[in-house]
Protein backbone atom coordinates (compact mmCIF):
# COMPACT_ATOMS: atom_id res chain seq x y z
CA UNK A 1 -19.64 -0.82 12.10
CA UNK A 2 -16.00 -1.78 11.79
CA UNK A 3 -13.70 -0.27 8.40
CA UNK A 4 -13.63 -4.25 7.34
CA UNK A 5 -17.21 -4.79 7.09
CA UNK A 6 -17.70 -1.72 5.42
CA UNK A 7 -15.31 -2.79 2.76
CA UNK A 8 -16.94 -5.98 2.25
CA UNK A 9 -19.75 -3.51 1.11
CA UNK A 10 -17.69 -3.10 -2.36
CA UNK A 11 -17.10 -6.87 -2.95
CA UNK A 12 -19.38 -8.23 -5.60
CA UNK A 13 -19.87 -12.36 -6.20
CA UNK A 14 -17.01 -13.59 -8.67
CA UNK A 15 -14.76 -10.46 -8.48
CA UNK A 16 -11.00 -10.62 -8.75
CA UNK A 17 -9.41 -8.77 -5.83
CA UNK A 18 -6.47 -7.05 -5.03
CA UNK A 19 -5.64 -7.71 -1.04
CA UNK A 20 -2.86 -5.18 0.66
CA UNK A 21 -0.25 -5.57 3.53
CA UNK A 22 -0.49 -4.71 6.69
CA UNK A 23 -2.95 -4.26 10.11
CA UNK A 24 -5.74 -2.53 8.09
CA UNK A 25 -5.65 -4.73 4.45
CA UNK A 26 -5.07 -8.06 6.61
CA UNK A 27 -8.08 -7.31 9.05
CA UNK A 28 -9.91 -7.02 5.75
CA UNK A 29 -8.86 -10.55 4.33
CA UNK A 30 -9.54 -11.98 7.52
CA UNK A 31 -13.25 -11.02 7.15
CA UNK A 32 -13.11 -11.91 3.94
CA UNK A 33 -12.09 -15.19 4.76
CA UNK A 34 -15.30 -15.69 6.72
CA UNK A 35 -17.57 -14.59 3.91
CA UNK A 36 -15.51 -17.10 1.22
CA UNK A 37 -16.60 -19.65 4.12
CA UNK A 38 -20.03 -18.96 3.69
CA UNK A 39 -19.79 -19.33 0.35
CA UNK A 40 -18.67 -16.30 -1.13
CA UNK A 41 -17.07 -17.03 -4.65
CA UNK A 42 -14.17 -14.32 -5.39
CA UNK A 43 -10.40 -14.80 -6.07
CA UNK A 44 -7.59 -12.79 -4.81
CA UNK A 45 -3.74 -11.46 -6.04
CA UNK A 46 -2.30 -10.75 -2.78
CA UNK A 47 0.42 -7.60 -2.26
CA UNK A 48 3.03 -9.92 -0.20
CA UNK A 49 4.00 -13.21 1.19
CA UNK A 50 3.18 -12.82 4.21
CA UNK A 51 -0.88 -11.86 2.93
CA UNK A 52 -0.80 -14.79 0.58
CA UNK A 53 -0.39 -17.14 4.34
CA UNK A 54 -3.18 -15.35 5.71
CA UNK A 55 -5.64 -15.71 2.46
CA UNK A 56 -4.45 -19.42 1.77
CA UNK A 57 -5.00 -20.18 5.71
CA UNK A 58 -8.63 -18.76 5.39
CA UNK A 59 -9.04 -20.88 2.28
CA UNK A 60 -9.33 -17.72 -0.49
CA UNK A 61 -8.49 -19.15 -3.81
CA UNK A 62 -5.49 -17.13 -4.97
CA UNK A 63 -3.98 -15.67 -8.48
CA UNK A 64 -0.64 -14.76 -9.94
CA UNK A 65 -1.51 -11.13 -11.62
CA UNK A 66 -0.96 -12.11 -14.78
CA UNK A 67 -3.19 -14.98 -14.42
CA UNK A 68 -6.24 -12.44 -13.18
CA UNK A 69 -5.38 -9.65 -15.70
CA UNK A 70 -7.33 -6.73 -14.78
CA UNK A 71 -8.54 -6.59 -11.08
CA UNK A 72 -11.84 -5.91 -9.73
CA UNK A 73 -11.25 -3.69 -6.36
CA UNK A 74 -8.07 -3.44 -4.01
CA UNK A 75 -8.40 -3.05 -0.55
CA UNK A 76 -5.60 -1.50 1.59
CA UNK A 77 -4.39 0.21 3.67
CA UNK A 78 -2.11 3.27 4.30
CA UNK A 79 0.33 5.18 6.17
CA UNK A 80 -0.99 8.89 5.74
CA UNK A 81 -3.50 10.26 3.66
CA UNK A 82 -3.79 13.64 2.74
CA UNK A 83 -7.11 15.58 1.62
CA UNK A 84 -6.80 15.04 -1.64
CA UNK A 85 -6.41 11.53 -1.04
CA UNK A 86 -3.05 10.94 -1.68
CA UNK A 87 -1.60 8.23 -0.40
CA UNK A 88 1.82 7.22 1.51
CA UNK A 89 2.21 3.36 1.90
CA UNK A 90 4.94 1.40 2.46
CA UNK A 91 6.11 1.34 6.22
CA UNK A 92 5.00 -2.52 6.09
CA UNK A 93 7.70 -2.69 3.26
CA UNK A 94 5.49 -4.36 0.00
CA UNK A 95 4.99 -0.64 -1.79
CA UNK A 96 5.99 -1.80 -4.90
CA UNK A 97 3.92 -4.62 -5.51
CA UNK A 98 0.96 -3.15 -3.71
CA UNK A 99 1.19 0.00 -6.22
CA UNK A 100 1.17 -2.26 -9.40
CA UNK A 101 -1.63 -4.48 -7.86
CA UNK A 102 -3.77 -1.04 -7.08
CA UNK A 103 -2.65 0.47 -10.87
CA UNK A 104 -3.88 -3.24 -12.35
CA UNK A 105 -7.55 -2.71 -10.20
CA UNK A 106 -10.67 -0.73 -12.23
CA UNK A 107 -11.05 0.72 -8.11
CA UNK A 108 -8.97 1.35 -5.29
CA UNK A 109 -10.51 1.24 -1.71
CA UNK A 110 -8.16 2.40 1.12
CA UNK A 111 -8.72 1.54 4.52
CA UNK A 112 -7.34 3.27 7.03
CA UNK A 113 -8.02 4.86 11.40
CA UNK A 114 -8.46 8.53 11.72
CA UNK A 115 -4.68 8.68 12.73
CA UNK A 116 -3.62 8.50 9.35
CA UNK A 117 -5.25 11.62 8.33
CA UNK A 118 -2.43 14.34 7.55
CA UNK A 119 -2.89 17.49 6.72
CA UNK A 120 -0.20 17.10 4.38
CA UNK A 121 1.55 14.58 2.52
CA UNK A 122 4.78 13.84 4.68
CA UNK A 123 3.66 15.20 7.90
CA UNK A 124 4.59 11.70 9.72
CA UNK A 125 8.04 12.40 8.66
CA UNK A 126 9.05 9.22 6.91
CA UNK A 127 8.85 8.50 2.75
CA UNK A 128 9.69 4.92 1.75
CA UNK A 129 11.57 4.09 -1.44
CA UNK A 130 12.50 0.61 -2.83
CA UNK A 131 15.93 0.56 -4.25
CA UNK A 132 18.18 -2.20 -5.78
CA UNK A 133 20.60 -3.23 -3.20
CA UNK A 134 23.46 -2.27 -6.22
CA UNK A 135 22.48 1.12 -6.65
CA UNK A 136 22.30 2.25 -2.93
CA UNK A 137 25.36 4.90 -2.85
CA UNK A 138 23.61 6.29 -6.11
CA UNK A 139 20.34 6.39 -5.27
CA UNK A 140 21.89 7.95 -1.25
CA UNK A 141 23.84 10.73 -3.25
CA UNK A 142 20.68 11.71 -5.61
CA UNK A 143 18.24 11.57 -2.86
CA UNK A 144 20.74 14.25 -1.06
CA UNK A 145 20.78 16.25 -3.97
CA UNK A 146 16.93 16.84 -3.51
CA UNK A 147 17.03 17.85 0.12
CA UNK A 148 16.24 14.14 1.16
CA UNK A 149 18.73 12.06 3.96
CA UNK A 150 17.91 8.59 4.12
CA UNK A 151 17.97 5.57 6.45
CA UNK A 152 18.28 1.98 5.27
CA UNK A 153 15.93 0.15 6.78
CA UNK A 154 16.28 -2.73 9.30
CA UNK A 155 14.70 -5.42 11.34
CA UNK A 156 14.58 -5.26 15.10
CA UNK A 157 17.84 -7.76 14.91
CA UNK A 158 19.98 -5.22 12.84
CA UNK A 159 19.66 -7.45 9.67
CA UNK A 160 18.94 -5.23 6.58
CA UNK A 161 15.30 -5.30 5.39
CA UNK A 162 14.97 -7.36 2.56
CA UNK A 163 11.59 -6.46 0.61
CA UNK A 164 9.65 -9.61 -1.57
CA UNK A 165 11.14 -8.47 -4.71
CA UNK A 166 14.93 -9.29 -2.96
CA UNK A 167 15.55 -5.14 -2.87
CA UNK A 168 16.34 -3.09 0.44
CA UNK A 169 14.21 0.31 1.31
CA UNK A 170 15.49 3.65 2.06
CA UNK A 171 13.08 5.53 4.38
CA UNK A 172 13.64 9.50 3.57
CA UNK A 173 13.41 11.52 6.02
CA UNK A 174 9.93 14.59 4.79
CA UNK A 175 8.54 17.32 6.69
CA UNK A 176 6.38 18.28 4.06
CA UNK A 177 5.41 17.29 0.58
CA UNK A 178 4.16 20.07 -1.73
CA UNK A 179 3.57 18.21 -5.07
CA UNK A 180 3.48 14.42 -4.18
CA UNK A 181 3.15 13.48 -7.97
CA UNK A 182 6.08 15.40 -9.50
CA UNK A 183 8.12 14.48 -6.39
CA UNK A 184 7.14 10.80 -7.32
CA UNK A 185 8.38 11.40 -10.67
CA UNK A 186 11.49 12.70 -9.92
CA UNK A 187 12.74 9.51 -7.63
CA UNK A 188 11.85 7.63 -10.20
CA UNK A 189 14.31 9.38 -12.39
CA UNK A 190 17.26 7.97 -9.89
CA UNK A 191 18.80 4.42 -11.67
CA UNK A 192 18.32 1.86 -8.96
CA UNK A 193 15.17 3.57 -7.36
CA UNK A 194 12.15 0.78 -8.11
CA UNK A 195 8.97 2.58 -6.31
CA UNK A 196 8.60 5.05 -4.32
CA UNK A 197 5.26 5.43 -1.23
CA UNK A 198 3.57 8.34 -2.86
CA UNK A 199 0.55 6.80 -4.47
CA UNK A 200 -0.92 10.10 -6.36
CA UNK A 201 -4.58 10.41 -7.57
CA UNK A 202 -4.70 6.74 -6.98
CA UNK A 203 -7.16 5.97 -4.44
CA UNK A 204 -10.99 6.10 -5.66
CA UNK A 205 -12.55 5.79 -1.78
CA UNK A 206 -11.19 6.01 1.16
CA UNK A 207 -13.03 4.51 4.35
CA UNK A 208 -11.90 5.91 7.66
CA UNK A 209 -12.64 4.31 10.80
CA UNK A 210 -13.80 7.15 13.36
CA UNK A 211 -14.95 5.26 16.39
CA UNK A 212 -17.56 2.78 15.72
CA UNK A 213 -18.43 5.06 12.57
CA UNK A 214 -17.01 4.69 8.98
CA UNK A 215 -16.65 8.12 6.87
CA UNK A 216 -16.84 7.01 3.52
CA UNK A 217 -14.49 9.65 1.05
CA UNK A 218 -14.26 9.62 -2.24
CA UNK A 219 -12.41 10.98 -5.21
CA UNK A 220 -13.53 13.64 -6.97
């Protein structure tokens, strides 16, 4: 069975949904494109612009978030999860508006390969924060202060990243993250930092694709 169709598993008739960015979340709204062909009656509030295409293209009627209000289920994806289940997302670049979309859903379903299993948080060597494009020397001489150097991110043509919300990312260079959840905290203390990747105690399942199996882990 393939991670998608497993998801499809949580989706109930006339849910609101909350669809992610990415290889993982858009493999997921393509297969739930087919199913809203057959007849399947949900909405969705996608994460970015470039999943709003995708859902539009396969004909899935889309919300604003503050049309849907509270959210059924989210589905994405990640870049490393830890055994507790937290969470680092944002190498496609939409963290900030995939964490409010996952904080605004009653459940969170991550999908993700075996490949993105860490052992700990960080262990891929790469935290993403979303920063206003103002505050970058700021948020580059606080971020040193904790031990963290940073790159501003860029496309493959050298152009600065721009993220949905018109903000750049700083990818911080981790070995290790002991306490994900205070860490979170304190980037958020930094003026100009918007969101950070660490999504703590967040995720309520997480499906991982081993093969042509699905392990199936929840929160506890």
């Amino acid at each position: 069975m393939s991670i998608e169709q497993k998801a499809l598993e949580y989706v109930r008739e006339g849910q609101t949904l909350g669809l992610g960015t990415g290889r993982a979340a858009t493999a997921f709204v393509r297969a739930l494109g087919a199913r809203v062909q057959q007849g399947l009656k949900v909405r969705g509030v996608p994460t970015s612009e470039a999943t709003a295409q995708v859902a539009r293209e396969l004909g899935i009627p889309l919300l604003t978030l503050e049309e849907a209000g509270e959210l059924d289920v989210t589905f994405d994806g990640a870049d490393e999860v830890a055994p507790s289940l937290d969470l680092i997302k944002g190498y496609g670049g939409a963290l900030v508006r995939e964490k409010i979309v996952a904080a605004s859903s009653r459940q969170f379903v991550v999908l993700v390969g075996d490949e993105k299993l860490v052992s700990v948080l960080g262990e891929r060597g790469r935290l993403p924060v979303e920063i206003i494009p103002f505050g970058e020397a700021l948020c580059r001489r606080r971020l040193a202060k904790l031990g963290l150097e940073a790159d501003l991110r860029r496309r493959d043509d050298g152009s600065v990243w721009v993220t949905d919300n018109g903000n750049h990312i700083l990818d911080c260079r981790v070995s290790s993250i002991a306490d994900p959840a205070a860490l979170d905290l304190d980037l958020l203390r930094i003026p100009g930092v918007v969101g950070t990747g660490i999504f703590a105690r967040m995720a309520n399942v997480v499906l991982v694709q081993r093969g042509d199996e699905v392990e199936v882990c929840a929160a506890r």
